[in-house]
Protein backbone atom coordinates (compact mmCIF):
# COMPACT_ATOMS: atom_id res chain seq x y z
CA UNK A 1 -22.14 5.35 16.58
CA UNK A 2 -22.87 6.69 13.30
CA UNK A 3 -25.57 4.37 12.38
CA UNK A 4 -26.82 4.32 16.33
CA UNK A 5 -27.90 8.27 15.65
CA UNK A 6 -29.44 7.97 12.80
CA UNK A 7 -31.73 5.20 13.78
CA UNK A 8 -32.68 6.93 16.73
CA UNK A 9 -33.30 10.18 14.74
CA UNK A 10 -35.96 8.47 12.50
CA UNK A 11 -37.38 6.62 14.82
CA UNK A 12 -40.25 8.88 15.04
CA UNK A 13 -40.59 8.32 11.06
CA UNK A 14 -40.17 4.42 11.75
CA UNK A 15 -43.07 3.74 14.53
CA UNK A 16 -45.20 2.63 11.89
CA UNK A 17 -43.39 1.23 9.57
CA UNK A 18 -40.36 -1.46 9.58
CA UNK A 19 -36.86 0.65 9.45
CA UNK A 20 -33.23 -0.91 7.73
CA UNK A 21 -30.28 -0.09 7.84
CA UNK A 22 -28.16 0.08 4.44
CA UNK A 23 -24.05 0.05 4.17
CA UNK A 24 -22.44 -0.10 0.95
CA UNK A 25 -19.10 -0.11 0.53
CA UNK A 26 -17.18 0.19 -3.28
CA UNK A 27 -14.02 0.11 -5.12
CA UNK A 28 -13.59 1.52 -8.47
CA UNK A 29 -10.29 1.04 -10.33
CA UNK A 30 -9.49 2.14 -13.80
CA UNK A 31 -7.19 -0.16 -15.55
CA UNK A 32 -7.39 1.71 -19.16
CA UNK A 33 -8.40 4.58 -20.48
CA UNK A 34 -12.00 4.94 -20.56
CA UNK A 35 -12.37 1.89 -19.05
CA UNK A 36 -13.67 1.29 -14.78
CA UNK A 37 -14.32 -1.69 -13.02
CA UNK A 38 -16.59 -1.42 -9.83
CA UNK A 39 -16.84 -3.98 -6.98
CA UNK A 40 -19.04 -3.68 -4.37
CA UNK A 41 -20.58 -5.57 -0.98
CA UNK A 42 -24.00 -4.47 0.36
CA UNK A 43 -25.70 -5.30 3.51
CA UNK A 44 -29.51 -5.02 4.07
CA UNK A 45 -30.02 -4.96 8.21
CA UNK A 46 -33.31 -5.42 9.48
CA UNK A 47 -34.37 -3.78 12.82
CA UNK A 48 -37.56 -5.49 12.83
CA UNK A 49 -35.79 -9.50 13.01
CA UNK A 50 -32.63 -7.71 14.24
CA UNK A 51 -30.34 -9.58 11.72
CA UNK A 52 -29.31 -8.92 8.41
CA UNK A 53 -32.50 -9.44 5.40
CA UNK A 54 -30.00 -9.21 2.02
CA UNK A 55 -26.61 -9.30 1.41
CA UNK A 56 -24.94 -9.32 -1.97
CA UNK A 57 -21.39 -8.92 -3.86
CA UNK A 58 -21.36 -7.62 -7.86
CA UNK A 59 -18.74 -6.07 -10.36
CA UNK A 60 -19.39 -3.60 -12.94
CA UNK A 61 -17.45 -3.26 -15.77
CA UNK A 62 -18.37 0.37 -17.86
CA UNK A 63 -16.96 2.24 -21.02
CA UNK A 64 -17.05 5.87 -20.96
CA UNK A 65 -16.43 7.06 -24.08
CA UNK A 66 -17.40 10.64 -23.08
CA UNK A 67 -18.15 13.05 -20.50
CA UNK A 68 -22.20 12.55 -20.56
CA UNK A 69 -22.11 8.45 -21.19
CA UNK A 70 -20.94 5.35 -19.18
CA UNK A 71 -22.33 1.82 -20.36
CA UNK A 72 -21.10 -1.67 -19.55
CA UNK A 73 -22.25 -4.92 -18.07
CA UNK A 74 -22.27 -6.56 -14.67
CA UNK A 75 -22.84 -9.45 -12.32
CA UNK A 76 -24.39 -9.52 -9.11
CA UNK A 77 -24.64 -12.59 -6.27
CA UNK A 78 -27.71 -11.76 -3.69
CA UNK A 79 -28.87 -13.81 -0.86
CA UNK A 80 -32.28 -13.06 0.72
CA UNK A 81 -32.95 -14.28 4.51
CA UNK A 82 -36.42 -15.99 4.52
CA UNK A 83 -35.87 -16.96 7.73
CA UNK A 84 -35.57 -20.01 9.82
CA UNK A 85 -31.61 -20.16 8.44
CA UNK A 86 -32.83 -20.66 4.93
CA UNK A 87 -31.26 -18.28 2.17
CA UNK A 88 -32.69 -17.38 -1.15
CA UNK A 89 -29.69 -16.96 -3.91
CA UNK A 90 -30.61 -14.95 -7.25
CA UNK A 91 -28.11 -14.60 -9.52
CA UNK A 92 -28.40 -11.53 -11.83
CA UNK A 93 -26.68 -10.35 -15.08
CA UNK A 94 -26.96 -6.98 -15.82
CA UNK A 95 -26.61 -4.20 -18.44
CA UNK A 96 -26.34 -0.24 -17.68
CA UNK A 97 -26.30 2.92 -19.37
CA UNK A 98 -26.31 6.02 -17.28
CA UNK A 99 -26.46 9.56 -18.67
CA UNK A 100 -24.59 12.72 -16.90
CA UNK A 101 -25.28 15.71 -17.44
CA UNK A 102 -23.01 19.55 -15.42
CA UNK A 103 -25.91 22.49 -15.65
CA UNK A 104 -24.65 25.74 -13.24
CA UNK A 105 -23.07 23.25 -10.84
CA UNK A 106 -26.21 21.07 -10.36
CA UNK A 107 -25.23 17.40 -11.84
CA UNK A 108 -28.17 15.26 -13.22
CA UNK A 109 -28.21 11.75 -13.73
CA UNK A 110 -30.06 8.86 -15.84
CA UNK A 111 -29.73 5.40 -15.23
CA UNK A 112 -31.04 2.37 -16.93
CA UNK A 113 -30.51 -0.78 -16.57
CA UNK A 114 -31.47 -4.46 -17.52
CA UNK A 115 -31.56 -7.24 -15.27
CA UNK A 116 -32.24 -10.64 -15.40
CA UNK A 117 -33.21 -11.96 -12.21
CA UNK A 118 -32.27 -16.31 -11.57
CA UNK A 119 -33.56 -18.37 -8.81
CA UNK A 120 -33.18 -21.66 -7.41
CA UNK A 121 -36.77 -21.74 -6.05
CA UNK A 122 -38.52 -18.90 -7.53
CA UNK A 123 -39.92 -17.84 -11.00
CA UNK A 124 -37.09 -16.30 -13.14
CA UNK A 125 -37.54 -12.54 -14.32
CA UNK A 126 -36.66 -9.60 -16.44
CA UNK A 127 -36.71 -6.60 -14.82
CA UNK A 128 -35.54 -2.81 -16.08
CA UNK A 129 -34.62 -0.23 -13.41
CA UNK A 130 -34.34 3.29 -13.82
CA UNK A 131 -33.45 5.83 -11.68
CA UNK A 132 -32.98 9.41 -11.79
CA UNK A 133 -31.03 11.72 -9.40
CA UNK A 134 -29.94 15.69 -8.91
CA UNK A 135 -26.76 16.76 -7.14
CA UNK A 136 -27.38 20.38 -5.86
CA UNK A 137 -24.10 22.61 -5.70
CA UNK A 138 -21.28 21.92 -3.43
CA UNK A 139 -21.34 23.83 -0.47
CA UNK A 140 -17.64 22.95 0.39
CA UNK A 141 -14.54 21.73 -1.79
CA UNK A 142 -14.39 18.76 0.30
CA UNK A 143 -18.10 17.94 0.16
CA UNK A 144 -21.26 19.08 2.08
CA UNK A 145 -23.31 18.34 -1.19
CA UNK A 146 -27.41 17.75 -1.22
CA UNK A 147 -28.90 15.17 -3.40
CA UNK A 148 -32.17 13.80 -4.01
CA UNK A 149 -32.94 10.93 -6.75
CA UNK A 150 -35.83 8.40 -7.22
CA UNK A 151 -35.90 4.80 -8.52
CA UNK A 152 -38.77 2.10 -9.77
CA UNK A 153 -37.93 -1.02 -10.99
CA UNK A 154 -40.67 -3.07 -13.04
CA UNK A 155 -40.71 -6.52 -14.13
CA UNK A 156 -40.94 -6.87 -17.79
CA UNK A 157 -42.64 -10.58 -17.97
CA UNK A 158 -45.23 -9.26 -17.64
CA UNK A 159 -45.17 -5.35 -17.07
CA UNK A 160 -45.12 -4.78 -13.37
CA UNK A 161 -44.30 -2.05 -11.66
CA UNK A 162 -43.27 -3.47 -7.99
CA UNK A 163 -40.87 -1.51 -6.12
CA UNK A 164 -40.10 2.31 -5.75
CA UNK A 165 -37.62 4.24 -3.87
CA UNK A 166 -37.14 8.13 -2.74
CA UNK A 167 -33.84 9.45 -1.49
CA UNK A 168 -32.54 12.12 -0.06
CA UNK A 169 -29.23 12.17 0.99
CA UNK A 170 -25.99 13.95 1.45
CA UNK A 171 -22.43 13.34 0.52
CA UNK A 172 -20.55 14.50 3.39
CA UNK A 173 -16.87 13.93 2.05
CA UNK A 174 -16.07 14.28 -1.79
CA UNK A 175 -12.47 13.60 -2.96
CA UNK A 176 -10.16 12.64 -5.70
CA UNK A 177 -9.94 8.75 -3.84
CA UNK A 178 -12.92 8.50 -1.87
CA UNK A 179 -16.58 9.80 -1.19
CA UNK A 180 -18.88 9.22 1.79
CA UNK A 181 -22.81 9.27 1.42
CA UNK A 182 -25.84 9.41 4.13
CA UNK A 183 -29.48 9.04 2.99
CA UNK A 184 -32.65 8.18 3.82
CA UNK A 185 -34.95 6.84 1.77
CA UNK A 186 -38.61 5.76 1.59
CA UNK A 187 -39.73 2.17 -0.21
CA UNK A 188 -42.91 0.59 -1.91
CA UNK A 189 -42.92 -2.38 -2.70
CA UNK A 190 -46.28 -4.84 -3.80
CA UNK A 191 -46.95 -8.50 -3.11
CA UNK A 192 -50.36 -9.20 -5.11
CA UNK A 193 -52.30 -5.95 -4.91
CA UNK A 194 -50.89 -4.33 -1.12
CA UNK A 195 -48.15 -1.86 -1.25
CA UNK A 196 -45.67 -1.93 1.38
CA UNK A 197 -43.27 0.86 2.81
CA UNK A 198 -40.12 0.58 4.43
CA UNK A 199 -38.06 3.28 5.42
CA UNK A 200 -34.12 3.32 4.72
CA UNK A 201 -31.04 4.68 6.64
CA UNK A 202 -28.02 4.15 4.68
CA UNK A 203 -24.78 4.99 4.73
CA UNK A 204 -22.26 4.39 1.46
CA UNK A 205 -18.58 4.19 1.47
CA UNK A 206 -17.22 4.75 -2.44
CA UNK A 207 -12.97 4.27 -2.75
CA UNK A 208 -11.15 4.67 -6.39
CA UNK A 209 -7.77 3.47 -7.07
């Protein structure tokens, strides 16, 4: 019902271009100190083919040596839907360092990260993504807390800059085991010389253990 209300909310946003619908959903545990592991599974629903355009499953393992730095490597399994029943896999290595930063209750984020992007059937790539994002205060213990963040990812062989993102989105429940985020999102993305847009409802399930 969730989902139903937002896509009919930005529908009006949507007429003219294609509209998905994002769920994440992601366990961290913490087997040592200093020391998480993430899993996650993503889903990438189209509204345009009505079926689902990219699904994937990763883990993330990151040191955190302080309160400003986590850093680590991961692994993530994608398939893209190109239609007809045929799946494109990529499998893509990754490494991360994200920077955190507390100012007067606003929290700031920097993320970077390294990728390197295997096909079956397409050209294998490098690609660095880098995102940054601003939590505004808390408006209740339990959540109710405003964020907007940007990402671009660009191909490194050779430099490309091929796909953008805006959020804005708001994390509804904040707790010690779980949070809970809604956003929307706007995309651009380039095949050849066109950019594309796409916009993004998305809704984000994080658990800790």
């Amino acid at each position: 019902m969730i989902i139903i209300f937002f896509i009919a909310s930005f529908q009006v946003y949507a007429q003219k271009r294609d509209l998905e619908v994002w769920n994440k959903n992601q366990v961290q545990v913490k087997p040592f100190d200093k020391i998480v592991i993430d899993a996650a599974e993503k889903i990438h629903y189209s509204t345009a083919s009505n079926s689902i355009g990219v699904k994937y499953a990763e883990i993330n393992v990151g040191h955190i040596p302080n309160r400003w730095l986590k850093y680590g490597l991961g692994y993530r399994l994608l398939d893209y839907n190109r239609g007809n029943g045929s799946w494109l896999t990529e499998n893509r290595p990754m490494l991360f360092a994200n920077l955190h930063h507390n100012l007067q209750n606003f929290v700031f984020n920097f993320a970077n990260r390294i990728e390197y992007r295997t096909f079956k059937k397409a050209d294998n790539n490098f690609r660095h993504r880098q995102a940054f994002s601003l939590y505004f205060p808390s408006m209740a213990k339990w959540g109710m807390t405003f964020y907007l963040s940007e990402e671009t990812f660009m191909k490194l062989s050779p430099n490309d800059l091929h796909l953008a993102r805006i959020y804005s989105g708001l994390r509804a429940i904040k707790s010690r085991r779980f949070d809970l985020d809604f956003y929307y999102a706007l995309q651009k993305s380039r095949t050849t010389d066109v950019w594309n847009s796409l916009d993004i409802l998305g809704l984000d399930f994080h658990f800790r253990i």
